[in-house]
PDB file of N, CA and C in Angstrom:
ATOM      1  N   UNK A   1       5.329   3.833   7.877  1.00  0.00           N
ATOM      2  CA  UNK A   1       4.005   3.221   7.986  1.00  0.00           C
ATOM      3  C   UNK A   1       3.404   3.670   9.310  1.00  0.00           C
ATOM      4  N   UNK A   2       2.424   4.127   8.815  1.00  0.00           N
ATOM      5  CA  UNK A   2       1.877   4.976   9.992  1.00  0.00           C
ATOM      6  C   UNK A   2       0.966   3.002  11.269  1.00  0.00           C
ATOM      7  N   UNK A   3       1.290   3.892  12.699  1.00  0.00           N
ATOM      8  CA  UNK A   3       1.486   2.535  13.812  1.00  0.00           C
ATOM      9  C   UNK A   3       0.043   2.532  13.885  1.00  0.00           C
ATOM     10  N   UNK A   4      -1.020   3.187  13.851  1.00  0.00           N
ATOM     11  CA  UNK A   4      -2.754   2.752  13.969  1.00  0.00           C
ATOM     12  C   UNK A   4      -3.014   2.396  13.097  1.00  0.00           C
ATOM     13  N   UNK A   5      -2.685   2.669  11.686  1.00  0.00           N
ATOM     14  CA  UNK A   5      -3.179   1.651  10.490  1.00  0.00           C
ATOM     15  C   UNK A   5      -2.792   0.295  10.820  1.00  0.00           C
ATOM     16  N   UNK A   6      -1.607   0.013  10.988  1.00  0.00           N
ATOM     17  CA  UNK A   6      -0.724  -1.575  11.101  1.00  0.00           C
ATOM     18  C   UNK A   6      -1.880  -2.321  12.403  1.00  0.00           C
ATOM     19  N   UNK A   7      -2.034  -1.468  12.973  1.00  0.00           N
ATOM     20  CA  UNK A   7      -3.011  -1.701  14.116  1.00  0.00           C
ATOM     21  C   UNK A   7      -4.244  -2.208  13.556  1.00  0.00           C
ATOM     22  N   UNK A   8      -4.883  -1.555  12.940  1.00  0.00           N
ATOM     23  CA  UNK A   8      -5.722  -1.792  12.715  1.00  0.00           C
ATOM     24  C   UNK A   8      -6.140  -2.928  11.064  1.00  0.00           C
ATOM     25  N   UNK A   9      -4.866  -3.226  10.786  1.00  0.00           N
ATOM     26  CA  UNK A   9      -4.919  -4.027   9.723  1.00  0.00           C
ATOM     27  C   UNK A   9      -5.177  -5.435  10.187  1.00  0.00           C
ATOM     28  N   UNK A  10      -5.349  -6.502   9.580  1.00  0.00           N
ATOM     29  CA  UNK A  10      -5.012  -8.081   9.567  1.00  0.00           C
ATOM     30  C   UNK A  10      -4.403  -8.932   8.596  1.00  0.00           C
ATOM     31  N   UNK A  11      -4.306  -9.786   8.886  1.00  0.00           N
ATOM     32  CA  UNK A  11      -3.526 -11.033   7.856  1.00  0.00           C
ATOM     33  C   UNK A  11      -5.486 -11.292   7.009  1.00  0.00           C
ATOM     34  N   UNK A  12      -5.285 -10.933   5.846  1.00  0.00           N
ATOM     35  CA  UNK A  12      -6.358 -11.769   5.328  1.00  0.00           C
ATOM     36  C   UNK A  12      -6.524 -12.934   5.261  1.00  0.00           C
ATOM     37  N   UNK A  13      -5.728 -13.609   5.764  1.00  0.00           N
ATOM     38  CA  UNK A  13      -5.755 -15.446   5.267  1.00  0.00           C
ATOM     39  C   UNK A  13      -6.074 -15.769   6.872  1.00  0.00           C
ATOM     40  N   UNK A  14      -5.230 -15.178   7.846  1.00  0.00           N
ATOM     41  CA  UNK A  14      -5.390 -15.697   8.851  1.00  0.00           C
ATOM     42  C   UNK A  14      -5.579 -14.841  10.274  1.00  0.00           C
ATOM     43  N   UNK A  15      -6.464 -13.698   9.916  1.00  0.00           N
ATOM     44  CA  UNK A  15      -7.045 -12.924  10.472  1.00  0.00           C
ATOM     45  C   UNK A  15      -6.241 -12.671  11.496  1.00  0.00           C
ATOM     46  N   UNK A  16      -4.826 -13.055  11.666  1.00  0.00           N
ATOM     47  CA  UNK A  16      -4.209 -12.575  12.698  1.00  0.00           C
ATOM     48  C   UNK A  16      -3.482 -11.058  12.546  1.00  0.00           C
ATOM     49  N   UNK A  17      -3.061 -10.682  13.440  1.00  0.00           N
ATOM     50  CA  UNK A  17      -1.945  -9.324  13.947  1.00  0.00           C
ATOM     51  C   UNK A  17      -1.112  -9.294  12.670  1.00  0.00           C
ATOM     52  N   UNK A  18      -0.788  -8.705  12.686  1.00  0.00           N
ATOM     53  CA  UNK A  18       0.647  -8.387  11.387  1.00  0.00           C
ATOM     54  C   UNK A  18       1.827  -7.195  12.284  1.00  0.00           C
ATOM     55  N   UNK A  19       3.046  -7.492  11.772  1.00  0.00           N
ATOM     56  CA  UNK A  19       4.444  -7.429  12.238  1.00  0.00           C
ATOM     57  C   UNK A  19       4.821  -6.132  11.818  1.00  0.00           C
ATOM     58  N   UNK A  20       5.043  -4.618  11.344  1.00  0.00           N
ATOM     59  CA  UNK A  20       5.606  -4.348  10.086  1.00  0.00           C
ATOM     60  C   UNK A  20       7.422  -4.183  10.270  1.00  0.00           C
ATOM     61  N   UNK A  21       7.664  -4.782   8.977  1.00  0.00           N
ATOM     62  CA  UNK A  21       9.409  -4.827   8.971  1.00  0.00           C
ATOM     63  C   UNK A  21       9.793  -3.637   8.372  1.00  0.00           C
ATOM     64  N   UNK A  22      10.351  -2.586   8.843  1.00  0.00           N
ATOM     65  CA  UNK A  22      10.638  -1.623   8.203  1.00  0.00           C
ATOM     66  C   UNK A  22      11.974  -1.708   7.536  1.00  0.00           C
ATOM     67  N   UNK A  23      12.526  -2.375   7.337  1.00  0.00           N
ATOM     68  CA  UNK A  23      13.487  -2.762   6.826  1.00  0.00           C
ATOM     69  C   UNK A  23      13.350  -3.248   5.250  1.00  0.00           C
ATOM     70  N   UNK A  24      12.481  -4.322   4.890  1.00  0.00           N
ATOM     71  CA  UNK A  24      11.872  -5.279   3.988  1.00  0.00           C
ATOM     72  C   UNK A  24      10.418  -4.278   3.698  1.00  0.00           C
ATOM     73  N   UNK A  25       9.763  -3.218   4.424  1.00  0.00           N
ATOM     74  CA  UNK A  25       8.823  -2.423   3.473  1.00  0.00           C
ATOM     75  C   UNK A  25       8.134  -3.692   3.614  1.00  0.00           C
ATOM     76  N   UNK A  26       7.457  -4.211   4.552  1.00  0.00           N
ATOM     77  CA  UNK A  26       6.454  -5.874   4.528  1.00  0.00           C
ATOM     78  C   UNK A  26       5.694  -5.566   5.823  1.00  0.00           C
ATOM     79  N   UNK A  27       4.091  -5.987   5.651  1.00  0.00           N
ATOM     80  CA  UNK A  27       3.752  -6.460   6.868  1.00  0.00           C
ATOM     81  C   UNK A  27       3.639  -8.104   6.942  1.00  0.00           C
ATOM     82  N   UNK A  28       4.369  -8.525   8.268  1.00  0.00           N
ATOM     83  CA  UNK A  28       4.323  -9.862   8.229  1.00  0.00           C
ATOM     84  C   UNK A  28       3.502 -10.419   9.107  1.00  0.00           C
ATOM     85  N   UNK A  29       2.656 -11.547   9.077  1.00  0.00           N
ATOM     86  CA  UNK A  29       1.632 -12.262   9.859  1.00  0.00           C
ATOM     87  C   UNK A  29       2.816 -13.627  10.154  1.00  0.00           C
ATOM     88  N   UNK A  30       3.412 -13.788  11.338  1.00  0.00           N
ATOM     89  CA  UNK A  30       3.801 -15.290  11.884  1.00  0.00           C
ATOM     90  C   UNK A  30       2.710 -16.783  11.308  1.00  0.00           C
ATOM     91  N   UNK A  31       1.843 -16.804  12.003  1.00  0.00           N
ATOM     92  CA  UNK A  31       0.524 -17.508  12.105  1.00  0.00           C
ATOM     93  C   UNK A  31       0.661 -17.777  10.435  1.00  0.00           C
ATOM     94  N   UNK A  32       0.405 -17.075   9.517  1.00  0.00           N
ATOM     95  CA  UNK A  32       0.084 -17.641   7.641  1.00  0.00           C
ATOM     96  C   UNK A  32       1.642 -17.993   7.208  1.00  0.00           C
ATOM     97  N   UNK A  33       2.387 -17.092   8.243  1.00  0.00           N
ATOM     98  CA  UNK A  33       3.945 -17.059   7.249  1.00  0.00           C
ATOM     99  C   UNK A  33       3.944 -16.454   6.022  1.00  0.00           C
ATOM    100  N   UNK A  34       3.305 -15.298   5.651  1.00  0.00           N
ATOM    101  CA  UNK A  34       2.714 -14.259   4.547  1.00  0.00           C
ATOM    102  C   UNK A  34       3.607 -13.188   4.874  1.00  0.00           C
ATOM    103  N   UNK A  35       4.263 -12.533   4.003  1.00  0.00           N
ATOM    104  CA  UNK A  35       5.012 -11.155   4.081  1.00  0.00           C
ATOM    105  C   UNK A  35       3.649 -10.479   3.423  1.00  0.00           C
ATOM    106  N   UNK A  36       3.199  -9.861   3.582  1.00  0.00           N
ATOM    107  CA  UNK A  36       2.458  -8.635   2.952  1.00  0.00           C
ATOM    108  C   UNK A  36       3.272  -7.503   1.533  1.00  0.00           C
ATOM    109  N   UNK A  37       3.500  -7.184   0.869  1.00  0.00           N
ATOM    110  CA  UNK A  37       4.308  -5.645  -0.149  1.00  0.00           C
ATOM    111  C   UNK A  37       3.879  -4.631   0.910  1.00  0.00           C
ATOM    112  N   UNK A  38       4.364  -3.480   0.933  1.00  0.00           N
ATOM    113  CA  UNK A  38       3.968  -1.726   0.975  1.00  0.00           C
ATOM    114  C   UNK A  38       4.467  -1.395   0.211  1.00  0.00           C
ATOM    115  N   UNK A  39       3.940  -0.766  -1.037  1.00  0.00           N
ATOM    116  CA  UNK A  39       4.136  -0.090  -2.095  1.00  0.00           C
ATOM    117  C   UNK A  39       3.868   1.133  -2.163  1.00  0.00           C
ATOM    118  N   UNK A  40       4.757   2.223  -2.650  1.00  0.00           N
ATOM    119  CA  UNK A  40       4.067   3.765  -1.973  1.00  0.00           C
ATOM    120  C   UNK A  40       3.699   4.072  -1.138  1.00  0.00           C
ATOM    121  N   UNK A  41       3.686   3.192  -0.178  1.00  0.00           N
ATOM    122  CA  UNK A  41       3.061   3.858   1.273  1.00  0.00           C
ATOM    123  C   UNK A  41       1.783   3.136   1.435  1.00  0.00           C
ATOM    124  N   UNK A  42       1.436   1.847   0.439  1.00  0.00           N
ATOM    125  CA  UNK A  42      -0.083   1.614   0.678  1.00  0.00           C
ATOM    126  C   UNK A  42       0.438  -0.263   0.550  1.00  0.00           C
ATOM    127  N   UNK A  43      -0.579  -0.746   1.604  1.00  0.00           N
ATOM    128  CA  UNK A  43      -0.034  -2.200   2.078  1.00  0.00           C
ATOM    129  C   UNK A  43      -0.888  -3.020   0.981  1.00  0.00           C
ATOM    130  N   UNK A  44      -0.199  -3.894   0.202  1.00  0.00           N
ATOM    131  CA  UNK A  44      -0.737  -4.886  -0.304  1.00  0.00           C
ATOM    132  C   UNK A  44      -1.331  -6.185   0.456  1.00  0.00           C
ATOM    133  N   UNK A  45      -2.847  -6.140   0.171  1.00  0.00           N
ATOM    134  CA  UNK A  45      -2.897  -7.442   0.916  1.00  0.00           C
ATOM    135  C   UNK A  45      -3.621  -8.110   0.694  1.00  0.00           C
ATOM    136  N   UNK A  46      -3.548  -9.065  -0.426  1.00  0.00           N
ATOM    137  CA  UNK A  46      -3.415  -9.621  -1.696  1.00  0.00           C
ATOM    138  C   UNK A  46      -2.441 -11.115  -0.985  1.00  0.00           C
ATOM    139  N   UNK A  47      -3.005 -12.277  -1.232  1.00  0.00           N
ATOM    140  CA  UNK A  47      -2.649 -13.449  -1.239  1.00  0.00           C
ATOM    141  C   UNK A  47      -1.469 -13.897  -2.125  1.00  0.00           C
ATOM    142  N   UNK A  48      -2.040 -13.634  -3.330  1.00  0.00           N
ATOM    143  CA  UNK A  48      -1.148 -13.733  -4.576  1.00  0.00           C
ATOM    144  C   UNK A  48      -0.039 -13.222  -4.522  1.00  0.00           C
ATOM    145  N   UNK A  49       0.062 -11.672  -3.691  1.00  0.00           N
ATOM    146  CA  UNK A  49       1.099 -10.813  -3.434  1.00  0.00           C
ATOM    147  C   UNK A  49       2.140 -11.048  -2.957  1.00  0.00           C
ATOM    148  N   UNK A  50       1.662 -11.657  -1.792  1.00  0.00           N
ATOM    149  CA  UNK A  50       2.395 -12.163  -0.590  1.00  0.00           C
ATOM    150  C   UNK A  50       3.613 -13.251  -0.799  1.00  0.00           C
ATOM    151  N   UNK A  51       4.846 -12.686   0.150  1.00  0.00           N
ATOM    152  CA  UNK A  51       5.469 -13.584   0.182  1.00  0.00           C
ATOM    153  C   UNK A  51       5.535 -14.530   1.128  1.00  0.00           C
ATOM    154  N   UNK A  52       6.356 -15.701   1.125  1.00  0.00           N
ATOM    155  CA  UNK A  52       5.983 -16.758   1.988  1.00  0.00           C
ATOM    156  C   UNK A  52       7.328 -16.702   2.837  1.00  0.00           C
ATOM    157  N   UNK A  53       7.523 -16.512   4.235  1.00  0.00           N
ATOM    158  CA  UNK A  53       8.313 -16.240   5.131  1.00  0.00           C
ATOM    159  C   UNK A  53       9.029 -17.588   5.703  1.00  0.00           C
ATOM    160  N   UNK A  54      10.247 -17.417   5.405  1.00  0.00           N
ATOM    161  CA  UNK A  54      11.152 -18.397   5.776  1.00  0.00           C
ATOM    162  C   UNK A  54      11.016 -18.874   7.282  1.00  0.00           C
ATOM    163  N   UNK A  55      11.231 -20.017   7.764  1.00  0.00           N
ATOM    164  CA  UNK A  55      11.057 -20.600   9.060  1.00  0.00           C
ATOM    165  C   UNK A  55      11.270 -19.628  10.129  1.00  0.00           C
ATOM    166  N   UNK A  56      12.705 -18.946   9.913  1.00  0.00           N
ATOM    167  CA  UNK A  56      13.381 -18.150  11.010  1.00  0.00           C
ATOM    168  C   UNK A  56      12.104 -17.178  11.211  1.00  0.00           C
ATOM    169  N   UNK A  57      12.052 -16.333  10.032  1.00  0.00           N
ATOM    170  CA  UNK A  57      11.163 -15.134  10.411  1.00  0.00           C
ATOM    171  C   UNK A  57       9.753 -15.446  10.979  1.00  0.00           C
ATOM    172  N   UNK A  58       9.300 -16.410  10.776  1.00  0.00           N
ATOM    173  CA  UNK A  58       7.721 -17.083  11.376  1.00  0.00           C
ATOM    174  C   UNK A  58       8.430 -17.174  12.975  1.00  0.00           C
ATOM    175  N   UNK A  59       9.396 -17.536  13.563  1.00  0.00           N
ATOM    176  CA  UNK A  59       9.822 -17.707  14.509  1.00  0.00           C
ATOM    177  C   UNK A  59      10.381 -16.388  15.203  1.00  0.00           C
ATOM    178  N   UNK A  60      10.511 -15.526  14.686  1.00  0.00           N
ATOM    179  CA  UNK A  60      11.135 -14.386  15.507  1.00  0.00           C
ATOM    180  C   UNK A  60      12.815 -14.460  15.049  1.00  0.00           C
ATOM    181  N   UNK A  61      13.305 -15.266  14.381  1.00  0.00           N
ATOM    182  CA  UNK A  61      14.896 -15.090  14.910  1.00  0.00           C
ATOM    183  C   UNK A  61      15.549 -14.469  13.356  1.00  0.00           C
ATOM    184  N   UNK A  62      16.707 -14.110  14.127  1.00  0.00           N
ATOM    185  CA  UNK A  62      17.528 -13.779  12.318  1.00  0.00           C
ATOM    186  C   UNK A  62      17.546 -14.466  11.843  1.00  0.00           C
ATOM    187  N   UNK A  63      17.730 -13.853  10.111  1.00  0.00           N
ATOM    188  CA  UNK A  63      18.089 -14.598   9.362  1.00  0.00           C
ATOM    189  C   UNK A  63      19.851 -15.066   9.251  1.00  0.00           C
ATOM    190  N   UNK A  64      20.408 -16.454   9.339  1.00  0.00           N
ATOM    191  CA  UNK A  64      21.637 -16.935   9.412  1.00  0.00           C
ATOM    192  C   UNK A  64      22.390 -16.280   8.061  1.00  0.00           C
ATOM    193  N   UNK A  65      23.900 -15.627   8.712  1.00  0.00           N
ATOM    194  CA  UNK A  65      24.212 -14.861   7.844  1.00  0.00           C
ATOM    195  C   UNK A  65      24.940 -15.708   6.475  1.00  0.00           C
ATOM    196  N   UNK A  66      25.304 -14.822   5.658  1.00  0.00           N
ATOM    197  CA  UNK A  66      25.567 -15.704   4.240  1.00  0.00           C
ATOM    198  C   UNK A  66      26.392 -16.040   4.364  1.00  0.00           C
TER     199      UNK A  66
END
C-alpha cells in the first residue's frame, strides 16, 4: 500500500487518520474502531465493509495470544 495514498485517505465515519496493518491487508481508524478491506490493492471504504476492531487494537496493544 502505497504511504501517500494512506496519507491521504480518512476514516469515513470519523474523518480521522487511518493505521495501515500490513499484516491483516486493513486500514484501521482507532477513533471509529473500523478495520477498513484492501482488496487488490484498492482500500475499501465502505461502512458496511468494515470491520469492527477489538478493544486491544483501538488501543495500540497485541492481540492476547490463544
Amino acid at each position: 500500500m502505497d504511504k501517500q495514498m494512506v496519507a491521504m485517505l480518512v476514516c469515513p465515519v470519523s474523518q480521522s487518520e487511518l493505521v495501515y496493518d500490513r499484516e491483516r491487508e486493513e486500514l484501521k481508524s482507532r477513533v471509529s474502531g473500523l478495520a477498513y478491506p484492501i482488496r487488490d490493492g484498492i482500500p475499501v471504504m465502505l461502512e458496511s465493509e468494515a470491520r469492527t476492531m477489538t478493544t486491544e487494537e483501538k488501543l495500540g496493544k497485541a492481540a492476547p495470544a490463544p
